[in-house]
N, C-alpha and C. Protein backbone atom coordinates (compact mmCIF):
# COMPACT_ATOMS: atom_id res chain seq x y z
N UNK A 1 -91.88 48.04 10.21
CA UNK A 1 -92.27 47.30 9.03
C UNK A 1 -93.74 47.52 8.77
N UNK A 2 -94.31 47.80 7.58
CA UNK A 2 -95.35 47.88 7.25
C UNK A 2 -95.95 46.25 6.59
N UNK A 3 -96.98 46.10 6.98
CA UNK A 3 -97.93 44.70 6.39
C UNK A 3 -99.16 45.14 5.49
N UNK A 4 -98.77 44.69 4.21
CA UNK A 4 -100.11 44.63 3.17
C UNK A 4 -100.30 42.95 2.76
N UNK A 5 -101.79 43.37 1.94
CA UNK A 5 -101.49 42.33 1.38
C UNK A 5 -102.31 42.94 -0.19
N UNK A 6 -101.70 42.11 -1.04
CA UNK A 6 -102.17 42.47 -2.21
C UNK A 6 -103.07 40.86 -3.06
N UNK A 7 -103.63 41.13 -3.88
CA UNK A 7 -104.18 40.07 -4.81
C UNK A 7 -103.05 39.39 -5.83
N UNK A 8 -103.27 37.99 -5.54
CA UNK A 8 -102.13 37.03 -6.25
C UNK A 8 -102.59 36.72 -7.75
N UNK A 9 -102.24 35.75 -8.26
CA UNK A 9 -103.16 35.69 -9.67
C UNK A 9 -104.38 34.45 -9.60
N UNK A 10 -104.51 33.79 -8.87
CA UNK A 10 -105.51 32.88 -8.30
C UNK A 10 -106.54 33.68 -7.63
N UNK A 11 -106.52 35.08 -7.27
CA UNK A 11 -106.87 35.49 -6.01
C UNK A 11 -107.20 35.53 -4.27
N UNK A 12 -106.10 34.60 -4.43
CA UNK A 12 -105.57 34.85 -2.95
C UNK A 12 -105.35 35.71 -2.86
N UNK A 13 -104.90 35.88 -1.60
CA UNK A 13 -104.66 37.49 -0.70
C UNK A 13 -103.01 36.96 -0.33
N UNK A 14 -102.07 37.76 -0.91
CA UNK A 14 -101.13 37.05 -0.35
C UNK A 14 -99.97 38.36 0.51
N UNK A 15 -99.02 37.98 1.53
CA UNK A 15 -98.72 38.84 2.54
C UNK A 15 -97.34 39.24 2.05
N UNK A 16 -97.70 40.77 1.87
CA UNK A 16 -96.48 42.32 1.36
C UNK A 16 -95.84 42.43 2.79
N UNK A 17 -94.44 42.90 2.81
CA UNK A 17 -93.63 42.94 4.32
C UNK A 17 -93.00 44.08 3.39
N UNK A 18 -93.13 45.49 3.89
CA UNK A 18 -92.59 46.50 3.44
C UNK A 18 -92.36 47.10 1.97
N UNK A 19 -93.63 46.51 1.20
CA UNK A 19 -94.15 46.50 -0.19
C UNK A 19 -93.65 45.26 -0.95
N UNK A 20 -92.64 44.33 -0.53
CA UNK A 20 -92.20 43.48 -0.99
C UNK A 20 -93.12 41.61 -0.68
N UNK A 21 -92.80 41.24 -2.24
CA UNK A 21 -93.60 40.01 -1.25
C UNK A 21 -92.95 38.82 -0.75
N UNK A 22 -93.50 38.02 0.19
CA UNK A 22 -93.06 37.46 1.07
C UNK A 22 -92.58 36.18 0.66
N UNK A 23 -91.76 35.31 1.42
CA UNK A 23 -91.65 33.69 0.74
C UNK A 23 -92.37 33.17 1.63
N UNK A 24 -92.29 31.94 1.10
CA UNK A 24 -92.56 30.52 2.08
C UNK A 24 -91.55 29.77 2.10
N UNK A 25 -91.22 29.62 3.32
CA UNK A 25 -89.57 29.10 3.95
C UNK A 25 -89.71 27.49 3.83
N UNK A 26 -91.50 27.28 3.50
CA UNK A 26 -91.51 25.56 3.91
C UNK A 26 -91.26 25.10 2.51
N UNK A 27 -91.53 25.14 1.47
CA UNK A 27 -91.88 25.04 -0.27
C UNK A 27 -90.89 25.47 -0.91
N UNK A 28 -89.91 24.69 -1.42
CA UNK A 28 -88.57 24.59 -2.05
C UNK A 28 -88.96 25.49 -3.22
N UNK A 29 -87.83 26.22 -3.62
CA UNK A 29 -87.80 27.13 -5.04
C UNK A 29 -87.94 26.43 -6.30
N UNK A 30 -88.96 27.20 -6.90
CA UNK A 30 -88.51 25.94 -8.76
C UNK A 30 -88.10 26.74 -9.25
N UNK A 31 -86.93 25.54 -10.19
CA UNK A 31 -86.58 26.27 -10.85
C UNK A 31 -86.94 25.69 -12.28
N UNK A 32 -87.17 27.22 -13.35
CA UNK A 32 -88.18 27.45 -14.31
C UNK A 32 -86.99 27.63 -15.92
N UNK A 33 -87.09 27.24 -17.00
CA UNK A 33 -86.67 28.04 -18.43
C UNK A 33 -87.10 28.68 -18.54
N UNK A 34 -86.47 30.14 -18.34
CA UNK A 34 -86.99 31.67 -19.12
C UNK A 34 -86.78 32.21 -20.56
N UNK A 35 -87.21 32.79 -20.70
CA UNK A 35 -87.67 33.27 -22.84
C UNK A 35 -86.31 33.37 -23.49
N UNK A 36 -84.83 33.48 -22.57
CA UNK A 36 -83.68 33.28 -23.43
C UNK A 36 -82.90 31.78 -23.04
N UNK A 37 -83.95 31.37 -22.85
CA UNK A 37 -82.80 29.76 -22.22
C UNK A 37 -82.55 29.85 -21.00
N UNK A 38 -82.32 30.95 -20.04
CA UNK A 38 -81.40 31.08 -18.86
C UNK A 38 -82.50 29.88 -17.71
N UNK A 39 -81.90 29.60 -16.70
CA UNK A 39 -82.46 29.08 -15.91
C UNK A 39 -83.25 30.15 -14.70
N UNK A 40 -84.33 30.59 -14.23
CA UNK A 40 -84.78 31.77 -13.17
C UNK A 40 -85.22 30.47 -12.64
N UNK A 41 -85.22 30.91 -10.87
CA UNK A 41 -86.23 30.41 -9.78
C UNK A 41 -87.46 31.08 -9.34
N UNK A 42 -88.33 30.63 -9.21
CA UNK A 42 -89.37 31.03 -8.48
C UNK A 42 -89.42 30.48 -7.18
N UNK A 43 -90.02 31.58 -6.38
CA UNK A 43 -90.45 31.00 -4.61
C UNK A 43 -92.02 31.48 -4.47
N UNK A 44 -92.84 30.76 -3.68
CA UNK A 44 -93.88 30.77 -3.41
C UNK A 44 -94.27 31.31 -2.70
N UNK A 45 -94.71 32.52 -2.51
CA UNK A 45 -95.12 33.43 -1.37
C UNK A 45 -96.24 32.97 -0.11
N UNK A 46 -96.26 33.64 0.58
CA UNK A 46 -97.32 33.16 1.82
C UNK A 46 -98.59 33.86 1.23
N UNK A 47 -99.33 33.07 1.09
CA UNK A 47 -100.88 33.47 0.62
C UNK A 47 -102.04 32.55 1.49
N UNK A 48 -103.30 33.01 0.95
CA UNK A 48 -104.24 32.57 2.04
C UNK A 48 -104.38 31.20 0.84
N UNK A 49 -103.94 30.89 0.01
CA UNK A 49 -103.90 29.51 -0.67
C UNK A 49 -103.54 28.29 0.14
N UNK A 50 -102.64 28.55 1.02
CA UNK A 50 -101.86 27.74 2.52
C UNK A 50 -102.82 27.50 3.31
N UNK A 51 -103.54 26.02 3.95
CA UNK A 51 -104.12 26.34 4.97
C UNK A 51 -103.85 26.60 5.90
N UNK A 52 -102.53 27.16 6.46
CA UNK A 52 -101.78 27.81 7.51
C UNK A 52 -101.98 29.09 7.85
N UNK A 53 -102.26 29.58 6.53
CA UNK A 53 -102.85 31.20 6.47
C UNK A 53 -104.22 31.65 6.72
N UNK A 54 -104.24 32.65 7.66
CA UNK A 54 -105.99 33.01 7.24
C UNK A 54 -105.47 34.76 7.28
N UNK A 55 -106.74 35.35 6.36
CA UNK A 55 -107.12 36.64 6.91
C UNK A 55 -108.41 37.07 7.44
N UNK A 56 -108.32 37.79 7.68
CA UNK A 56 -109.76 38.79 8.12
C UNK A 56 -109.81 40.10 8.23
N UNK A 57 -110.57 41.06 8.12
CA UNK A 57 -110.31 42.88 7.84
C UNK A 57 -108.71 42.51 7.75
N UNK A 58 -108.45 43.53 8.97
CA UNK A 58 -106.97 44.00 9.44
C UNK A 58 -105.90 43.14 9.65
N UNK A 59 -106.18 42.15 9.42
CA UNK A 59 -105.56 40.91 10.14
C UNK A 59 -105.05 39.85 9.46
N UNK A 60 -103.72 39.52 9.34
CA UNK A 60 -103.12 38.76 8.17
C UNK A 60 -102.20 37.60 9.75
N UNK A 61 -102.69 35.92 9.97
CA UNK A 61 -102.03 35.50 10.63
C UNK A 61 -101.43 33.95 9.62
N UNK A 62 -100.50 33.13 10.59
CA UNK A 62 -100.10 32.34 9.97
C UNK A 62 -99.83 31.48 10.82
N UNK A 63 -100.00 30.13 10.84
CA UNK A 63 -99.51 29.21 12.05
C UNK A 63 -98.52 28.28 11.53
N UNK A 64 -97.96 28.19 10.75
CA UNK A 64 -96.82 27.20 10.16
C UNK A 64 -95.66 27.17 10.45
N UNK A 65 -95.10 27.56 11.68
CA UNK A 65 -93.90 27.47 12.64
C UNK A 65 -94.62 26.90 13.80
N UNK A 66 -93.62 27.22 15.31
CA UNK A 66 -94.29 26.14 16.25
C UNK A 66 -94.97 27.63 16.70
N UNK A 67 -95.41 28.70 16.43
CA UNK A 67 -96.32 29.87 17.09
C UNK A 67 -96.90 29.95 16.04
N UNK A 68 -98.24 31.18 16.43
CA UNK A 68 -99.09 31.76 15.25
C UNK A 68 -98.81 32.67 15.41
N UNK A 69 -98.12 33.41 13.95
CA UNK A 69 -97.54 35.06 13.92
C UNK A 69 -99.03 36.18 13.30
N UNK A 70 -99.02 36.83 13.72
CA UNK A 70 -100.09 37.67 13.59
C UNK A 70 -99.41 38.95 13.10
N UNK A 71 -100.04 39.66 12.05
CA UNK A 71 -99.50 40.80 11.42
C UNK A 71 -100.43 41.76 10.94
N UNK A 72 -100.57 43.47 11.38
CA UNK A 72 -101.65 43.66 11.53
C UNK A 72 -101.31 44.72 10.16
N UNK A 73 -102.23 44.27 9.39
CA UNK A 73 -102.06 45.33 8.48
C UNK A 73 -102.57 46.56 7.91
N UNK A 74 -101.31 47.11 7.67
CA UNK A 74 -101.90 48.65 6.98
C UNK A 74 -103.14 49.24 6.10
N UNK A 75 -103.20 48.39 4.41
CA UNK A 75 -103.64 48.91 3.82
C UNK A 75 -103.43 47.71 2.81
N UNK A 76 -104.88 47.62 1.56
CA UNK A 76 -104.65 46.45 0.77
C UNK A 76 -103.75 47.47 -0.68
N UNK A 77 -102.68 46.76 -1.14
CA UNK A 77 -102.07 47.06 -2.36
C UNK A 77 -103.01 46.98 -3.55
N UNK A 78 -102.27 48.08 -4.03
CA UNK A 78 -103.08 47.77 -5.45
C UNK A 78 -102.99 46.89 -6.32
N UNK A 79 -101.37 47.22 -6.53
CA UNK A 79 -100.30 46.56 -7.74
C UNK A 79 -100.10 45.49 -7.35
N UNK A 80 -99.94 44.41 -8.50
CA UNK A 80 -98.98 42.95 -7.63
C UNK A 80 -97.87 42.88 -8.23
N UNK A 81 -96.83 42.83 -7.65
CA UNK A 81 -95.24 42.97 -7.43
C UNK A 81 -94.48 42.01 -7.52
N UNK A 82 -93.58 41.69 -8.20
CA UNK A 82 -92.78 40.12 -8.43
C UNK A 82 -91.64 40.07 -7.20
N UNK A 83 -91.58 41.10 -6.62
CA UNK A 83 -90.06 41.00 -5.45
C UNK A 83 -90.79 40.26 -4.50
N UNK A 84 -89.90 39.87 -4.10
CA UNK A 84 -89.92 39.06 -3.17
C UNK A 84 -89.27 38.97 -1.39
N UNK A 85 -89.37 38.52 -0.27
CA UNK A 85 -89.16 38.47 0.86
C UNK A 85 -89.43 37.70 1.77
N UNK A 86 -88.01 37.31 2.75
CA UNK A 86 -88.78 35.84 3.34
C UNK A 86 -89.25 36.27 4.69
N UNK A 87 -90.44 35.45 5.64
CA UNK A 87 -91.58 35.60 6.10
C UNK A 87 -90.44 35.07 7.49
């Protein structure tokens, strides 16, 4: 698995798991009205917005389970990406 992280729209730094971005397993999905009526959900990705999250250079960790997962990453993304993936 590759770890990025790319820029959110707040500018957080938020954490890519194989170009895809990540969820947050703790923060229930909303759900949103989209431009034809339909109902879409949104999920909240893991970003350094969380105070659970920190980064530094290479280093993307998270303590919001009962461990701190550490993920060492590749390279910062350019693009920001609507897919999604859970953490």
């Amino acid at each position: 698995m590759s770890y990025t992280i790319s820029k959110g729209q707040q500018g957080e730094k938020v954490l890519m798991i194989d170009g895809l971005q990540s969820i947050c397993p703790f923060v229930g999905a909303i759900p949103f009205q989209g431009n034809m009526g339909q109902v879409q959900i949104m999920r909240m990705p893991c970003s350094t917005l969380c105070p659970h999250a920190k980064h530094k250079e290479n280093n993307y960790k998270i303590s919001c389970g009962t461990e701190i997962r550490s993920f060492d990453l590749t390279e910062e993304q350019k693009d920001n990406t609507s897919k999604l993936v859970s953490v």
